[in-house]
Structure formats: structure tokens, C-alpha cells
PDB file of N, CA and C in Angstrom:
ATOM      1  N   UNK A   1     -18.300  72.760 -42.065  1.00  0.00           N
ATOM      2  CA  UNK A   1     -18.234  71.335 -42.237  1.00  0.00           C
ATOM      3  C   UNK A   1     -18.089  70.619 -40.896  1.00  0.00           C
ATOM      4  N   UNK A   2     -17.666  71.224 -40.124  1.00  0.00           N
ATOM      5  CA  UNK A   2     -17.377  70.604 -38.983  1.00  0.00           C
ATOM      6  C   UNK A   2     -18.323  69.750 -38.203  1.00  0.00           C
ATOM      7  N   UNK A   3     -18.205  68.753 -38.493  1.00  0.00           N
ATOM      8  CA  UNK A   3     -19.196  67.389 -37.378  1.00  0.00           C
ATOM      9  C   UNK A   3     -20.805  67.216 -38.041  1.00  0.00           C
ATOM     10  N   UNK A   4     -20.615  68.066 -39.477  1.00  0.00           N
ATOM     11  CA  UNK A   4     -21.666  67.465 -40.540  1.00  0.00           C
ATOM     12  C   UNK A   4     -21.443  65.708 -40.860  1.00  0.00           C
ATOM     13  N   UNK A   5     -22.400  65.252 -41.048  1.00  0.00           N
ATOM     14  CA  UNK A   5     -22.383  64.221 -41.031  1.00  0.00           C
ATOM     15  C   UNK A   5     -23.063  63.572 -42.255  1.00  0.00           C
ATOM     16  N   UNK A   6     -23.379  62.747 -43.374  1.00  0.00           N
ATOM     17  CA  UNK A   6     -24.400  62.566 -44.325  1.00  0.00           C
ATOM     18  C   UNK A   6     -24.021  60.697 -44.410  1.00  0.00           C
ATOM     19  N   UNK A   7     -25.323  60.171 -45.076  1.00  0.00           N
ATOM     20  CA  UNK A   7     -25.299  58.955 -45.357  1.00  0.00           C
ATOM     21  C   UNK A   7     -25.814  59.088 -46.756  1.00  0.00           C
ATOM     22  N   UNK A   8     -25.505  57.874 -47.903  1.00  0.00           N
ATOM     23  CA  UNK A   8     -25.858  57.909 -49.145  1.00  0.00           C
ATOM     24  C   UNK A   8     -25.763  56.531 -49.240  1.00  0.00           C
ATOM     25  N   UNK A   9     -27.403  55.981 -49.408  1.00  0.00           N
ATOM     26  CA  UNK A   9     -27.975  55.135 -49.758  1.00  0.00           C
ATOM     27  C   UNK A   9     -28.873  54.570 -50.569  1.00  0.00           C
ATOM     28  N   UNK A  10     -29.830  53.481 -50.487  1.00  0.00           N
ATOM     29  CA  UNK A  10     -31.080  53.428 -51.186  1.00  0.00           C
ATOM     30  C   UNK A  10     -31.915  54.337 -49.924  1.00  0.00           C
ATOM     31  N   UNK A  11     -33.339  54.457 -50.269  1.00  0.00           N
ATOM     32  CA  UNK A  11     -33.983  55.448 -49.754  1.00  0.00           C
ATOM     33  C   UNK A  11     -34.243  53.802 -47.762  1.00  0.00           C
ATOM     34  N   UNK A  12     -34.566  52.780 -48.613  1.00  0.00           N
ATOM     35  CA  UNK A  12     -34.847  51.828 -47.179  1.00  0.00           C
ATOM     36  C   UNK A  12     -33.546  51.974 -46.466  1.00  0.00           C
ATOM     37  N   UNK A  13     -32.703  52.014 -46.583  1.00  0.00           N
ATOM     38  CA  UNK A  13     -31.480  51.807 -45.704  1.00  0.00           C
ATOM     39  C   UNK A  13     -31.114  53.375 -44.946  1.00  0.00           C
ATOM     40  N   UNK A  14     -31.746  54.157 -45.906  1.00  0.00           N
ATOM     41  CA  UNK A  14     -31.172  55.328 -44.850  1.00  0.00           C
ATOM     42  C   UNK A  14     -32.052  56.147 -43.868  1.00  0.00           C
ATOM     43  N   UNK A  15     -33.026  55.366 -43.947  1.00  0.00           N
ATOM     44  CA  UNK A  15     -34.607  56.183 -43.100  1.00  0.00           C
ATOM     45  C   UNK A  15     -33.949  55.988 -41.501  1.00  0.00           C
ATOM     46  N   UNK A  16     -33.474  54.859 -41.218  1.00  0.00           N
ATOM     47  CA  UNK A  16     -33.264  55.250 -39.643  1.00  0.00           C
ATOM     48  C   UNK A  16     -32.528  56.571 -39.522  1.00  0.00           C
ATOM     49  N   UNK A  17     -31.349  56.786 -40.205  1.00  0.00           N
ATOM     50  CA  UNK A  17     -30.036  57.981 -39.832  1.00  0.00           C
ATOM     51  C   UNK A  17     -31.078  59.187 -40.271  1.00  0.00           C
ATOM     52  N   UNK A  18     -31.889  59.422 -41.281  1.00  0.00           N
ATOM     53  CA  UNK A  18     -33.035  60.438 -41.034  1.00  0.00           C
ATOM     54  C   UNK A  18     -33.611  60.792 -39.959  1.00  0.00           C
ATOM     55  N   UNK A  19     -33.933  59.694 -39.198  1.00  0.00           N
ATOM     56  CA  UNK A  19     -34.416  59.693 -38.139  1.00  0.00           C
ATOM     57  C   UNK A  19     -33.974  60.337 -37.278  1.00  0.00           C
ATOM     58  N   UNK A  20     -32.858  60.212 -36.999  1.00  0.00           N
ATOM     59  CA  UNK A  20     -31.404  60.566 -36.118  1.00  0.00           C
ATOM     60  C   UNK A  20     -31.021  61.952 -36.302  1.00  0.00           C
ATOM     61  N   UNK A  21     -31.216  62.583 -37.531  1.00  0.00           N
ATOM     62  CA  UNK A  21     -31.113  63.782 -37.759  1.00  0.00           C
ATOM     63  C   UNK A  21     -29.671  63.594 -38.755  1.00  0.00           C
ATOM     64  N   UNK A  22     -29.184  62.492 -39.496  1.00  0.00           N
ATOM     65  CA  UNK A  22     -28.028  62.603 -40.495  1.00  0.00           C
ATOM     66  C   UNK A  22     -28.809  63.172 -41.557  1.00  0.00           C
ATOM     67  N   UNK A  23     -27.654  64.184 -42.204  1.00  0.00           N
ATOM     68  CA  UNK A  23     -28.456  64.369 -43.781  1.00  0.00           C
ATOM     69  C   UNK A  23     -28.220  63.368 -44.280  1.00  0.00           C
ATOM     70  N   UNK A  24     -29.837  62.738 -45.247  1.00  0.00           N
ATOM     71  CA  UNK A  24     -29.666  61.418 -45.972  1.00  0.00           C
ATOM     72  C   UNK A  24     -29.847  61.728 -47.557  1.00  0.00           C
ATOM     73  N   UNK A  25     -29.369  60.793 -48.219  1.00  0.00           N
ATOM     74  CA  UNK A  25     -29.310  61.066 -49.412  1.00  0.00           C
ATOM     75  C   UNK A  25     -29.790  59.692 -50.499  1.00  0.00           C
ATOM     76  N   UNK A  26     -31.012  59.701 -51.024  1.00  0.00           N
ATOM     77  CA  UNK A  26     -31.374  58.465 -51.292  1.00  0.00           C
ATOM     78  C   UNK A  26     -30.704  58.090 -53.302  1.00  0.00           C
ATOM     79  N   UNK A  27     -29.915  57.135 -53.230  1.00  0.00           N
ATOM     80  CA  UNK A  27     -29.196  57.036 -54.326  1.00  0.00           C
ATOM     81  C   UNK A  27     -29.244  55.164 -54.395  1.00  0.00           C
ATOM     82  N   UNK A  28     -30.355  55.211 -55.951  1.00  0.00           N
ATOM     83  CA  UNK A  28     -30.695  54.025 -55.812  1.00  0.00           C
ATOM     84  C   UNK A  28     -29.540  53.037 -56.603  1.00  0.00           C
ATOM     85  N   UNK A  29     -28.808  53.914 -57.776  1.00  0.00           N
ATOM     86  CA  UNK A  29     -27.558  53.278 -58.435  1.00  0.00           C
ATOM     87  C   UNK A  29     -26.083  54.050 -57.960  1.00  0.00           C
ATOM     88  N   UNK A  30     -25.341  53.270 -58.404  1.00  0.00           N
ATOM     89  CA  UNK A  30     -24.187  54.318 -58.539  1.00  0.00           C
ATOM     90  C   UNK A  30     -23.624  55.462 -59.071  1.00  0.00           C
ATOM     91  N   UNK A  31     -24.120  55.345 -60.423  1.00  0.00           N
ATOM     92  CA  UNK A  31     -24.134  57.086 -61.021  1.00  0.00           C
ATOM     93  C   UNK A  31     -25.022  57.766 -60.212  1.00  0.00           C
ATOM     94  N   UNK A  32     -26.220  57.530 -59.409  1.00  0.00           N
ATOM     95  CA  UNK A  32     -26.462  58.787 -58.531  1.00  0.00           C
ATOM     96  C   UNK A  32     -25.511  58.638 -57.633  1.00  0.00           C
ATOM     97  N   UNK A  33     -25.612  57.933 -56.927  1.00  0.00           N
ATOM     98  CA  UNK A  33     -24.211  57.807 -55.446  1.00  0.00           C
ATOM     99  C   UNK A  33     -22.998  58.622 -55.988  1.00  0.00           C
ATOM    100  N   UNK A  34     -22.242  58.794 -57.253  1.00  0.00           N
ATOM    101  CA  UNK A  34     -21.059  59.144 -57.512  1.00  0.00           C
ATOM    102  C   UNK A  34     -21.388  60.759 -57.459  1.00  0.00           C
ATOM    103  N   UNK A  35     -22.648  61.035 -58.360  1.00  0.00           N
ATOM    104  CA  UNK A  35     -23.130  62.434 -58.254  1.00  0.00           C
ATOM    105  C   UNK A  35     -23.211  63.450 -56.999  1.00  0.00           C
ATOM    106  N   UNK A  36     -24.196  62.520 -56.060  1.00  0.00           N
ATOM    107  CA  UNK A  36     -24.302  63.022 -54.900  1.00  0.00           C
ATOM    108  C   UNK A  36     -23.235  63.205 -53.814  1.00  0.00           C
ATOM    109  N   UNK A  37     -22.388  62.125 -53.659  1.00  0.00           N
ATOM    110  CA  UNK A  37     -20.878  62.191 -52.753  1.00  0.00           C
ATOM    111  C   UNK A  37     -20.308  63.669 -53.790  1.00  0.00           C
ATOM    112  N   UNK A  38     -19.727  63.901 -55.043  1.00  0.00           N
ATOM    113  CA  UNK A  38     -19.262  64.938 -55.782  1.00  0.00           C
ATOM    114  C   UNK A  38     -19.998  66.147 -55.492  1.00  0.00           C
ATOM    115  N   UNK A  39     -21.284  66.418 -55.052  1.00  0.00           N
ATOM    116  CA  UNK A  39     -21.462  67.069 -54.606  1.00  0.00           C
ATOM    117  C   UNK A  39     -21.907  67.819 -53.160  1.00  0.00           C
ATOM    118  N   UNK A  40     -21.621  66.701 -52.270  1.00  0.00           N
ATOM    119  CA  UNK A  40     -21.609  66.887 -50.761  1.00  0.00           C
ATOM    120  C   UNK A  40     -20.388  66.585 -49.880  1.00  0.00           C
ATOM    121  N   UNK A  41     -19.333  66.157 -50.248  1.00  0.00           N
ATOM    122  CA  UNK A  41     -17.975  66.332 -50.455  1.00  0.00           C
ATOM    123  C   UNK A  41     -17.470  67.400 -49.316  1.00  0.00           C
ATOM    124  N   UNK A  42     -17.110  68.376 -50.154  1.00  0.00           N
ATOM    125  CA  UNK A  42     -16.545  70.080 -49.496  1.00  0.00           C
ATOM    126  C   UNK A  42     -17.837  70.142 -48.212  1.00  0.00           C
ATOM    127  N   UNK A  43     -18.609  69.748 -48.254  1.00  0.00           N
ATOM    128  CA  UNK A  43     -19.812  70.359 -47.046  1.00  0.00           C
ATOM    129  C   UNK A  43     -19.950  69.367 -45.651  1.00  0.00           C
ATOM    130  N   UNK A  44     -19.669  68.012 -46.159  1.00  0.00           N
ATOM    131  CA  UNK A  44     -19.620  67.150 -44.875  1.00  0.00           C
ATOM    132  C   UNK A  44     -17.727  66.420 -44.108  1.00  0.00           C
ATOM    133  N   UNK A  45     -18.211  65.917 -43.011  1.00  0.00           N
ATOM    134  CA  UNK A  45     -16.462  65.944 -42.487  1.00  0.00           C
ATOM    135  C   UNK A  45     -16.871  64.159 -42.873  1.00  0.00           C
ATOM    136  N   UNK A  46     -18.120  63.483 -42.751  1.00  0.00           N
ATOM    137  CA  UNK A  46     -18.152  62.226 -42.276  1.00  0.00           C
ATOM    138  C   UNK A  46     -19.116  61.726 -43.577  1.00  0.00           C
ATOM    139  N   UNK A  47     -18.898  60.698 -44.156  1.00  0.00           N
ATOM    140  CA  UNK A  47     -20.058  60.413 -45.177  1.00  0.00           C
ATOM    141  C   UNK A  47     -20.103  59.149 -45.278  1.00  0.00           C
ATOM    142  N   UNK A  48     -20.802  58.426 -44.618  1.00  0.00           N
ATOM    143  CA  UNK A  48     -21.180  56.414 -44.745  1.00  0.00           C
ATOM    144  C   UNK A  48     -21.651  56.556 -46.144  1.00  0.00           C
ATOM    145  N   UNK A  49     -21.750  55.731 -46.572  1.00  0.00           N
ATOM    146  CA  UNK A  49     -22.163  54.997 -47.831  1.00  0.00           C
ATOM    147  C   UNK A  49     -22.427  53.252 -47.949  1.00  0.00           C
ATOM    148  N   UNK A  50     -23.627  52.663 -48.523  1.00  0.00           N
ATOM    149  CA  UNK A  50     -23.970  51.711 -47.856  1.00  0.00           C
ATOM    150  C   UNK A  50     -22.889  50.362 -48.870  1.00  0.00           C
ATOM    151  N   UNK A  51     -22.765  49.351 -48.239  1.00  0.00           N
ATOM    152  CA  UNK A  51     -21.552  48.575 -48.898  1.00  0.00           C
ATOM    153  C   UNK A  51     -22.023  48.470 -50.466  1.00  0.00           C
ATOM    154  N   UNK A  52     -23.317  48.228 -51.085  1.00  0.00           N
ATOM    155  CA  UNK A  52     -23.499  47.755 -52.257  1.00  0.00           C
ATOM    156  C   UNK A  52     -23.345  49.235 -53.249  1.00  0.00           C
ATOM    157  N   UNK A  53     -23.308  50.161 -52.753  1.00  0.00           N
ATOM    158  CA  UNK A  53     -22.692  51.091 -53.773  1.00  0.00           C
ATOM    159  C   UNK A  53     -20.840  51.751 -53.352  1.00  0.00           C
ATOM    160  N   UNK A  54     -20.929  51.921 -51.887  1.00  0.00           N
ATOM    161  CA  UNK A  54     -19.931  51.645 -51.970  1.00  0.00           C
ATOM    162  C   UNK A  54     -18.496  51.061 -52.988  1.00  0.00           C
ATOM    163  N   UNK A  55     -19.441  49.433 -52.602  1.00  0.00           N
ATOM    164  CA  UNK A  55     -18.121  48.554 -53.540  1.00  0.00           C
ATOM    165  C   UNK A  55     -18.126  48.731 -55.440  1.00  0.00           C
ATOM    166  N   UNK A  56     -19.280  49.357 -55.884  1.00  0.00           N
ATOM    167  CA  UNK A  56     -19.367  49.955 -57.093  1.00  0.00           C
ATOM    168  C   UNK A  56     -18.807  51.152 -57.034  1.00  0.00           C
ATOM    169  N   UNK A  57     -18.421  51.678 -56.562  1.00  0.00           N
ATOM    170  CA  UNK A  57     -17.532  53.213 -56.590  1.00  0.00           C
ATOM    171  C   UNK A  57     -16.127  53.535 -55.671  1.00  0.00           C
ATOM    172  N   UNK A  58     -15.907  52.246 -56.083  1.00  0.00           N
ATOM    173  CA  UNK A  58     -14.485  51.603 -55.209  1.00  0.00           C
ATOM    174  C   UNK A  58     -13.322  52.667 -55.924  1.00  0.00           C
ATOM    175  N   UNK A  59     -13.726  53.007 -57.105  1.00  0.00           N
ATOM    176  CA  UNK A  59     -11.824  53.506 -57.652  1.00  0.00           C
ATOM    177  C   UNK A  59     -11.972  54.879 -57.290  1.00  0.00           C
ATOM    178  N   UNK A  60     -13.376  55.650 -57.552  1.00  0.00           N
ATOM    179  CA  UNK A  60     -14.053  56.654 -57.661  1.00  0.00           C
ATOM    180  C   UNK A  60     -13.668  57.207 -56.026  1.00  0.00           C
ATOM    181  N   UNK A  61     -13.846  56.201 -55.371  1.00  0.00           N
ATOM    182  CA  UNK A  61     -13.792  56.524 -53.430  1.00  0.00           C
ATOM    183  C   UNK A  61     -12.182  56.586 -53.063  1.00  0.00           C
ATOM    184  N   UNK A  62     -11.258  56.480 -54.066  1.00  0.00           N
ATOM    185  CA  UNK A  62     -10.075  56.067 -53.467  1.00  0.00           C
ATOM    186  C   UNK A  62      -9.454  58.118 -53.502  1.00  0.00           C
ATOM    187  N   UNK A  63     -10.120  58.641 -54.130  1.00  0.00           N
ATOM    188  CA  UNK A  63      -9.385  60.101 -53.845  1.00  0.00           C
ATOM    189  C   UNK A  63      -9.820  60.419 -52.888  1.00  0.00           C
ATOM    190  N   UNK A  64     -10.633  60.090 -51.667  1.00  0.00           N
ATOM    191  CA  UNK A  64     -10.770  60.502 -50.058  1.00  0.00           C
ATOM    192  C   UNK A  64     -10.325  59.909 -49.567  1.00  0.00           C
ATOM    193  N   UNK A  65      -9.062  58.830 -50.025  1.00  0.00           N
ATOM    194  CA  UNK A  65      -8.365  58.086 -49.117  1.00  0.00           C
ATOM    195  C   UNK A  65      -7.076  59.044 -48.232  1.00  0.00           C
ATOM    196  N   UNK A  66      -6.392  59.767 -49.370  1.00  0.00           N
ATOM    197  CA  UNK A  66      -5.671  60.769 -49.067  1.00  0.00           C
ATOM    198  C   UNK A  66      -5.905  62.491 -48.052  1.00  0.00           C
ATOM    199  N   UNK A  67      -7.071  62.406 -48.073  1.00  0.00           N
ATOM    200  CA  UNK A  67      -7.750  63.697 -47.865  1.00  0.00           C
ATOM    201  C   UNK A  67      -8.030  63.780 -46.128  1.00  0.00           C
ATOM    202  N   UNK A  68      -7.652  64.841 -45.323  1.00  0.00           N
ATOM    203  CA  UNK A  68      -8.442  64.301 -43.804  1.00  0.00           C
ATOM    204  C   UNK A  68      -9.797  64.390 -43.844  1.00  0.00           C
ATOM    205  N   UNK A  69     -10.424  64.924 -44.905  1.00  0.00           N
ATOM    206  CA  UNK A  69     -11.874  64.801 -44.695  1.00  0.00           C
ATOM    207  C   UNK A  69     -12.843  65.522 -46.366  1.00  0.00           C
ATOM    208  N   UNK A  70     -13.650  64.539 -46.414  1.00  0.00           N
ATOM    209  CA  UNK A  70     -14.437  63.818 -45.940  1.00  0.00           C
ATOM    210  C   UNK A  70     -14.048  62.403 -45.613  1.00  0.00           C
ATOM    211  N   UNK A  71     -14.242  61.614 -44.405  1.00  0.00           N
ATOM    212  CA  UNK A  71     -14.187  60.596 -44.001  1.00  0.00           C
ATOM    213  C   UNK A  71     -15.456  59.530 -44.870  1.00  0.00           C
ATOM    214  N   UNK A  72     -14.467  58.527 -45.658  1.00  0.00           N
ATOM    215  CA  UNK A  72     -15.901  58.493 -46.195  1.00  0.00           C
ATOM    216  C   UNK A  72     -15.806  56.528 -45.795  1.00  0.00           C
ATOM    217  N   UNK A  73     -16.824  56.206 -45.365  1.00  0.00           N
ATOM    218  CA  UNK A  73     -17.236  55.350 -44.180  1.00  0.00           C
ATOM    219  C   UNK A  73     -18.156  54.039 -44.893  1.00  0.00           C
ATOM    220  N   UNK A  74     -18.002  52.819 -45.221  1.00  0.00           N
ATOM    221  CA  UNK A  74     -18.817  51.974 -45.936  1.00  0.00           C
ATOM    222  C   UNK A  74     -19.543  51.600 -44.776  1.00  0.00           C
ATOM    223  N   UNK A  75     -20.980  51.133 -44.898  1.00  0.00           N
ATOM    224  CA  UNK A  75     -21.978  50.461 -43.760  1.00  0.00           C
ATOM    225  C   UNK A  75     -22.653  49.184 -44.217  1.00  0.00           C
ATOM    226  N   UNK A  76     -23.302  48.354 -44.089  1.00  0.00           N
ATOM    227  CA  UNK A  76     -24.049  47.572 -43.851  1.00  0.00           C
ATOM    228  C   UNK A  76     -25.626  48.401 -44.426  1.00  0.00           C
ATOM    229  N   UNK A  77     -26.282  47.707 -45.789  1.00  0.00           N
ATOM    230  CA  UNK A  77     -27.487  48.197 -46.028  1.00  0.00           C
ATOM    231  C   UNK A  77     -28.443  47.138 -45.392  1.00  0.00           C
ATOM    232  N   UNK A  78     -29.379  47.820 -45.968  1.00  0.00           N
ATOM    233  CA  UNK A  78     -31.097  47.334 -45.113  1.00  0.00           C
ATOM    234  C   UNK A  78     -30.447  45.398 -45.421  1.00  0.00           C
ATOM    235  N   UNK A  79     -30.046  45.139 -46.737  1.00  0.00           N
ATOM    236  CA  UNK A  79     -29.927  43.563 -46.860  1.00  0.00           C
ATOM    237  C   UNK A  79     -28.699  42.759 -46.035  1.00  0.00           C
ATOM    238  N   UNK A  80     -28.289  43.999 -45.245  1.00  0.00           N
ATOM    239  CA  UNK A  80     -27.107  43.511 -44.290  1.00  0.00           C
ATOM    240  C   UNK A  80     -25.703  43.212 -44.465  1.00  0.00           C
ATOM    241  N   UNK A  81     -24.458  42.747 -43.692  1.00  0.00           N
ATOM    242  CA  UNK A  81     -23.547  42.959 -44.204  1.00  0.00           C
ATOM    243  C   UNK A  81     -22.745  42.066 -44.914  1.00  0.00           C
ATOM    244  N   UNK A  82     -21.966  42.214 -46.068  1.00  0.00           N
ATOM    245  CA  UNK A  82     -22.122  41.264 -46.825  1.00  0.00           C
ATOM    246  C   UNK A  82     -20.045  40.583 -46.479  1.00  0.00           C
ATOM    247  N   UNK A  83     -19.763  41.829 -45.518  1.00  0.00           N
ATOM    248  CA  UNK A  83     -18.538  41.421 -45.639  1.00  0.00           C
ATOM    249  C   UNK A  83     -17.374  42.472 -46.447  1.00  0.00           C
ATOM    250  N   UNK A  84     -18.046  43.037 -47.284  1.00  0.00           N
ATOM    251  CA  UNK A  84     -16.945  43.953 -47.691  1.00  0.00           C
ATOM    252  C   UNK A  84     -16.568  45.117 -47.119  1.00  0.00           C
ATOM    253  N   UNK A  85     -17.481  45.539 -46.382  1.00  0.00           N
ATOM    254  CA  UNK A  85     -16.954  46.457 -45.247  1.00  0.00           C
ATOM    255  C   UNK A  85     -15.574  46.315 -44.416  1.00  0.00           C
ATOM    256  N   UNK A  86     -15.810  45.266 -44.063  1.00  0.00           N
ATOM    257  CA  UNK A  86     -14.897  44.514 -42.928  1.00  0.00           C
ATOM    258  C   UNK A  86     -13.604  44.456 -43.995  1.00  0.00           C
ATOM    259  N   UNK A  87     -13.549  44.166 -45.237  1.00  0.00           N
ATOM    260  CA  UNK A  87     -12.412  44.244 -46.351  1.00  0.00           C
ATOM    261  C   UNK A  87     -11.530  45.287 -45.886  1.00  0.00           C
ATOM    262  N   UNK A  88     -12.461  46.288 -46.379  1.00  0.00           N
ATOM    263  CA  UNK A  88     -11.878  47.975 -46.734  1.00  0.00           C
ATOM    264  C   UNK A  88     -11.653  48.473 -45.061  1.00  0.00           C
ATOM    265  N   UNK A  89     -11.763  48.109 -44.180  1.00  0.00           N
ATOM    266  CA  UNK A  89     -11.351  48.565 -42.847  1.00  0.00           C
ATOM    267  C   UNK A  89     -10.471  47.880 -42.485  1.00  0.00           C
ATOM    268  N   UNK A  90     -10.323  46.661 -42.737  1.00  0.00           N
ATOM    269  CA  UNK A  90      -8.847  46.005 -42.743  1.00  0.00           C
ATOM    270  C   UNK A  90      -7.862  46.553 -43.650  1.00  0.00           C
ATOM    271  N   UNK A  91      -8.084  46.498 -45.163  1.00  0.00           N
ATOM    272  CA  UNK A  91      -7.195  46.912 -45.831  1.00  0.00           C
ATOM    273  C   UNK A  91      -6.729  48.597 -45.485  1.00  0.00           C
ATOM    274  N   UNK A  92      -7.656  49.296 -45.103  1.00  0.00           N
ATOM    275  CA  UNK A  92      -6.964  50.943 -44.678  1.00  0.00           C
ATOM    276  C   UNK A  92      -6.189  50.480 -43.281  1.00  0.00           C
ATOM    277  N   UNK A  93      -6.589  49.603 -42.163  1.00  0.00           N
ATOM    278  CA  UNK A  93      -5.988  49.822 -40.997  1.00  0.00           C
ATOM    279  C   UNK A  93      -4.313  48.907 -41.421  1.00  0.00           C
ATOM    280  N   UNK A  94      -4.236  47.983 -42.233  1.00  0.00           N
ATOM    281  CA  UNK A  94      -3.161  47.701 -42.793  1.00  0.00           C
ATOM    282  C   UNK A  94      -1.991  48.705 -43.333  1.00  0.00           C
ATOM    283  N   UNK A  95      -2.886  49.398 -44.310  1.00  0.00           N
ATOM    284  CA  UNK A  95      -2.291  50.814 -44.760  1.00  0.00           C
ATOM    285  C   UNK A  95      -1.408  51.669 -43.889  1.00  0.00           C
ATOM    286  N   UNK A  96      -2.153  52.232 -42.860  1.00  0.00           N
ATOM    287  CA  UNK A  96      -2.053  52.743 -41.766  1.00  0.00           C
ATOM    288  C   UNK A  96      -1.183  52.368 -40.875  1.00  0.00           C
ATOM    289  N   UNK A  97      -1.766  51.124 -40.447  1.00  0.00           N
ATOM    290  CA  UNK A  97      -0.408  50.326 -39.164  1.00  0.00           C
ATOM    291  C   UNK A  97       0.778  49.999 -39.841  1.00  0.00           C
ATOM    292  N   UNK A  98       0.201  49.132 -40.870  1.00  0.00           N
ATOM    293  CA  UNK A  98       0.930  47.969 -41.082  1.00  0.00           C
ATOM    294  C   UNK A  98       1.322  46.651 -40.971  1.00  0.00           C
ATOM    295  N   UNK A  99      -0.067  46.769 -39.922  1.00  0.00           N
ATOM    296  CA  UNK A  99      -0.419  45.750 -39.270  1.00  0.00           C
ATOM    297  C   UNK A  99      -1.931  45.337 -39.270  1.00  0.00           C
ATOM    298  N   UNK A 100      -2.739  44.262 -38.940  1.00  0.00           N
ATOM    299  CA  UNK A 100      -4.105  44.446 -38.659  1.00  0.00           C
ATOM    300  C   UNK A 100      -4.475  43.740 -37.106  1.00  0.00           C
ATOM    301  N   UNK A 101      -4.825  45.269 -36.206  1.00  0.00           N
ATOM    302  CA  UNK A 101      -5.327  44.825 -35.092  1.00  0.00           C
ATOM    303  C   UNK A 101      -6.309  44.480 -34.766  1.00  0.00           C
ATOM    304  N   UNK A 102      -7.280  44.343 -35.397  1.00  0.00           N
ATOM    305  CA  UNK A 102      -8.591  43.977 -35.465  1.00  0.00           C
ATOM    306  C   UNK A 102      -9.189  42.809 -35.622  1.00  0.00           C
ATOM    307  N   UNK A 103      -8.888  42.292 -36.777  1.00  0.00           N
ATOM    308  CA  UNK A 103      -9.070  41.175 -36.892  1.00  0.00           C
ATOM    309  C   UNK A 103      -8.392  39.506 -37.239  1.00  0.00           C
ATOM    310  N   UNK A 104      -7.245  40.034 -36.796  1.00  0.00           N
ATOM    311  CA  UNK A 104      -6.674  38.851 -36.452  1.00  0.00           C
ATOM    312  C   UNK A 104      -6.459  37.890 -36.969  1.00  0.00           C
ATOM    313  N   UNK A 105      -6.710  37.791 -38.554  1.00  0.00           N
ATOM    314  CA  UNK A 105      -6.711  36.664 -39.390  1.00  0.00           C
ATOM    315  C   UNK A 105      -5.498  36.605 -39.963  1.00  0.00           C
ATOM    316  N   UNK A 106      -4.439  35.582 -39.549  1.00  0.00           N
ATOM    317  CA  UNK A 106      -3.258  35.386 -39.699  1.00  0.00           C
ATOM    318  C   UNK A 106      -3.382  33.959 -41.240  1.00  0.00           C
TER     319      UNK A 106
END
């Protein structure tokens, strides 16, 4: 597993990280996305997932919150970012600190 890497998306959003050499995984709803993370899981350390399924498999994603790995990573799809990314990286670095150094919104 070590420094495996995978993305799970629609098939447009993940052609660049193909490119790049990430294993990609094209998942056009969320019951595939839930399928495919369940089964690439144990094999990768790092796994993006693009925000619009992501935020549909929000409760489903919360048992790798606890885990050191898989790191599992929301991105920005081909339609760009909508903002909930930036949510869930605040709300874990909150978690975490206890604080949010990032973004600063008092």
C-alpha cells in the first residue's frame, strides 16, 4: 500500500490523474463510488474523491476518519469547486487543532 495512490470520479474529471499515472476509477453515481472506495480501501494509502460524490457519501466516508490510512481526500471535479471541500478540511483541521489555521473565518 505504501504511496499507492487512487482517485474516484466521473470518468471527465479523472483523465488528467490517469495521465499522471494515479489509479483512476470512473464512478458516475454514488453506489458505484461507495462500491469502488470498499473495495480499494486495504490497497491504497491516499484516495481523492471528487466533491459531488464525495458529499453523497459523507456518513459512509466518516469510518476513514479514524483510520491512518486510507487518507481519503475530497477534490474539486471537472465542474469545479463548489466549496465543500474547503468545509470538510476545515471541519477535520478543527477536529485536530482545535483551532482553524487556515482559514481564518472568525
Amino acid at each position: 500500500m505504501t504511496g499507492k495512490t487512487a482517485i474516484v470520479g466521473d470518468g471527465e474529471s479523472i483523465t488528467v490523474f490517469k495521465a499522471a499515472g494515479v489509479a483512476a476509477f470512473a464512478a458516475e453515481d454514488s453506489k458505484k463510488a461507495r462500491e469502488i472506495v470498499r473495495k480499494i480501501a486495504k490497497d491504497y494509502a491516499v484516495i481523492f474523491i471528487t466533491e459531488n460524490l464525495y458529499k453523497e457519501l459523507g456518513d459512509f466516508l466518516k469510518r476513514f476518519d479514524e483510520a491512518p490510512y486510507p487518507v481519503v481526500l475530497c477534490i474539486p471535479s471537472k465542474d469545479g469547486a463548489t466549496g465543500y471541500g474547503d468545509e470538510v478540511i476545515k471541519d477535520a483541521m478543527i477536529r485536530a487543532l482545535g483551532v482553524d489555521i487556515l482559514f481564518h473565518n472568525d
